[in-house]
Protein backbone atom coordinates (compact mmCIF):
# COMPACT_ATOMS: atom_id res chain seq x y z
CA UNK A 1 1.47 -24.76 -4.28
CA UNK A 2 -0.25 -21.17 -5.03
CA UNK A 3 1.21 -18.12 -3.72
CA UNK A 4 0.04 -15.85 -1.72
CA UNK A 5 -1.09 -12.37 -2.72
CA UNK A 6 -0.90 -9.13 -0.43
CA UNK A 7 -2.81 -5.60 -1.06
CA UNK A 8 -1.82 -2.78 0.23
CA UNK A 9 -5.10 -0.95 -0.27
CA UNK A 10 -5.25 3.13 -1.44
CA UNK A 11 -7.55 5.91 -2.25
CA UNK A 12 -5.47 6.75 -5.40
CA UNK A 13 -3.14 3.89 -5.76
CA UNK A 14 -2.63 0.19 -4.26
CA UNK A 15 0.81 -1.74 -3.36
CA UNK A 16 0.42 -5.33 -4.51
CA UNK A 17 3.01 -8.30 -3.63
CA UNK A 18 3.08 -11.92 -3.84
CA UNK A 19 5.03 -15.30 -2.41
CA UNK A 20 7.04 -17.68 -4.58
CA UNK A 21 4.79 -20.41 -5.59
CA UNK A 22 6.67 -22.09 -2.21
CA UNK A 23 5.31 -19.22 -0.05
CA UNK A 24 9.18 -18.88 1.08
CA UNK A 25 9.75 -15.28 -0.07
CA UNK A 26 7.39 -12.04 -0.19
CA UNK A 27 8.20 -9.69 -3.40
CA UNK A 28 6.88 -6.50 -4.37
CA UNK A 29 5.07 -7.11 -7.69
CA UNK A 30 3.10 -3.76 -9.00
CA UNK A 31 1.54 -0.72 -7.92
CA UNK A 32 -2.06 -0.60 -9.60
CA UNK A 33 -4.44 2.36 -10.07
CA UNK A 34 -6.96 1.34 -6.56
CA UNK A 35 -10.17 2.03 -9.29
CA UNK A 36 -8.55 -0.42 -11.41
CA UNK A 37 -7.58 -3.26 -8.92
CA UNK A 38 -10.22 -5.61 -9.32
CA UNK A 39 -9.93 -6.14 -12.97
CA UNK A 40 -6.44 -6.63 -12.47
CA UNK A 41 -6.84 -9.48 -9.49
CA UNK A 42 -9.29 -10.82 -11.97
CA UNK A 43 -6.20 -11.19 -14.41
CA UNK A 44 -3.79 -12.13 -12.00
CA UNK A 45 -5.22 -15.28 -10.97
CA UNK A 46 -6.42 -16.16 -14.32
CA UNK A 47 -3.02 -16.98 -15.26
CA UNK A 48 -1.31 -17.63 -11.63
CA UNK A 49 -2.80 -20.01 -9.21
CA UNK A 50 -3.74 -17.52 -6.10
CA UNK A 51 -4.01 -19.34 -2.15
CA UNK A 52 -5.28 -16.15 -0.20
CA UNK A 53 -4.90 -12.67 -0.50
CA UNK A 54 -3.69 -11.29 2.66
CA UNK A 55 -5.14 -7.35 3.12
CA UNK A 56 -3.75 -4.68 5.17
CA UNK A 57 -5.69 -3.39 7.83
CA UNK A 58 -5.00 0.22 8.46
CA UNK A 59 -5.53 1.27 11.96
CA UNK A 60 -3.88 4.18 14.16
CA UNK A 61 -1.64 3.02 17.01
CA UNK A 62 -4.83 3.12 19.50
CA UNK A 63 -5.98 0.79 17.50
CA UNK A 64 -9.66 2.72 15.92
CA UNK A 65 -10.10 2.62 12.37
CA UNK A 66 -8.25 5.59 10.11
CA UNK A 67 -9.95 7.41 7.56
CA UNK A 68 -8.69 4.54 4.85
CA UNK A 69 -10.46 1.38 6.96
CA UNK A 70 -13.75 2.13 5.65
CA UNK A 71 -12.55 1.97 1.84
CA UNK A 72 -10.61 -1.26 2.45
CA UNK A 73 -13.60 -3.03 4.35
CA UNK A 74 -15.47 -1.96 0.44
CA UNK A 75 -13.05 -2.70 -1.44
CA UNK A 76 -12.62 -6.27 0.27
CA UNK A 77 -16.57 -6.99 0.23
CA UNK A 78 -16.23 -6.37 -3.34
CA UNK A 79 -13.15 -8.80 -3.82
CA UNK A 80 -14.74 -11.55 -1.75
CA UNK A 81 -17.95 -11.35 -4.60
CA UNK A 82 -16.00 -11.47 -7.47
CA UNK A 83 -13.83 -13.98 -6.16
CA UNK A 84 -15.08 -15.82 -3.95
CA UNK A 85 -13.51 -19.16 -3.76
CA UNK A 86 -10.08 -17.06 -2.96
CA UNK A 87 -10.27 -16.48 0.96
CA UNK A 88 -9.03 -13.20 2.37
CA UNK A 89 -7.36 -12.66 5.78
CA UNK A 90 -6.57 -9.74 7.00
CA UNK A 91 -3.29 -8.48 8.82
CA UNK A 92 -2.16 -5.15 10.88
CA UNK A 93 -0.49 -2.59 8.43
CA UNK A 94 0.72 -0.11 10.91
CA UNK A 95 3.90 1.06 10.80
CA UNK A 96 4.53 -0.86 6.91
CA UNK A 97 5.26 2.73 4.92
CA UNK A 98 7.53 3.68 7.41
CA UNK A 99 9.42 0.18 7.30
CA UNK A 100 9.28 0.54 3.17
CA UNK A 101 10.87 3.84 3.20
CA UNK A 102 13.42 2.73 5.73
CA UNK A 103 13.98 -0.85 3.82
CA UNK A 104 14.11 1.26 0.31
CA UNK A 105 17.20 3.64 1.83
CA UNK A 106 18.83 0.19 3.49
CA UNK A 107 18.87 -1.18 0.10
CA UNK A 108 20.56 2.15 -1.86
CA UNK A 109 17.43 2.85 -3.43
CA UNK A 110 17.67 6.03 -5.11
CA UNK A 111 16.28 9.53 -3.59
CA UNK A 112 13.94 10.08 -6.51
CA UNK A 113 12.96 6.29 -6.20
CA UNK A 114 11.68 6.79 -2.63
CA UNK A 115 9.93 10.35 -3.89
CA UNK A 116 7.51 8.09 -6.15
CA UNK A 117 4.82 6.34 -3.81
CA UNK A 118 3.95 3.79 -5.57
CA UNK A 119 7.36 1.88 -5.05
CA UNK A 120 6.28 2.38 -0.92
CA UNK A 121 2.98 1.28 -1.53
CA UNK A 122 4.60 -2.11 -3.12
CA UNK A 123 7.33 -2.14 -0.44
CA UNK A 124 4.87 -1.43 1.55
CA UNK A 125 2.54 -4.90 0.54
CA UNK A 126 6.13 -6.98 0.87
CA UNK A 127 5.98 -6.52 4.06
CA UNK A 128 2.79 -7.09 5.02
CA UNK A 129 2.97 -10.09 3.37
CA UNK A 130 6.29 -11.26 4.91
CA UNK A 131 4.55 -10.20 8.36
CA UNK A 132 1.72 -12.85 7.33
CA UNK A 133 3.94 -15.47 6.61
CA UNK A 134 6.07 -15.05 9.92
CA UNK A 135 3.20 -14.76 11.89
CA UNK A 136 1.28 -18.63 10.72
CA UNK A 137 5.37 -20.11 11.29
């Protein structure tokens, strides 16, 4: 089975996590430069058999668009043409940082750990992915 793959979409910098090839468990995998993320997908599931990729959808607690949904509607046109026989479902992202930051000092993580945004961002995508998976059981 191929694993799922969840993007927590940036400006500067995007949280990235993926299933066990069972889809049983959600793991934060990297935090990639957001200019770079493409080439990186690219490599990812050249040498990992890839199901979906499972994109946050950022939207305020009304439930408009933030200042970030534009970006991540780009970004994912642009995924969708370079990879195209990967399908791409998106999922609500509110409320994710908050849970990573709060998850992060649950597990002992380390003050200057939870300083460094890139370890939320992949927290962050872990969630959002384990979200996902709850939400199709």
């Amino acid at each position: 089975m191929a694993r799922l793959l969840a993007i927590d979409y940036g400006a500067k910098r995007t949280g990235i996590a993926i299933t066990d090839p069972l889809q049983l468990i959600a793991s934060a995998l990297e935090t990639v430069p957001s200019h770079e993320l493409l080439k990186y997908l690219k490599a990812y599931v050249a040498r990992e058999p890839v199901e979906a990729f499972i994109v946050g959808l950022p939207k305020r607690l009304d439930g408009t668009d933030t200042d970030n949904t534009p970006r991540v509607r780009k970004f994912v046109t642009h995924l969708q043409n370079a990879l195209p026989d990967i399908p791409v479902y998106w999922h609500d992202e509110r409320f994710t940082s908050a849970m990573a930051l709060q998850a992060m000092i649950a597990s002992g993580s380390t003050k200057k750990d939870r300083r460094d945004k890139g370890n939320i961002d992949k927290v962050s995508a872990a969630i959002i992915l384990q979200s996902y998976m709850e939400s199709k059981t």
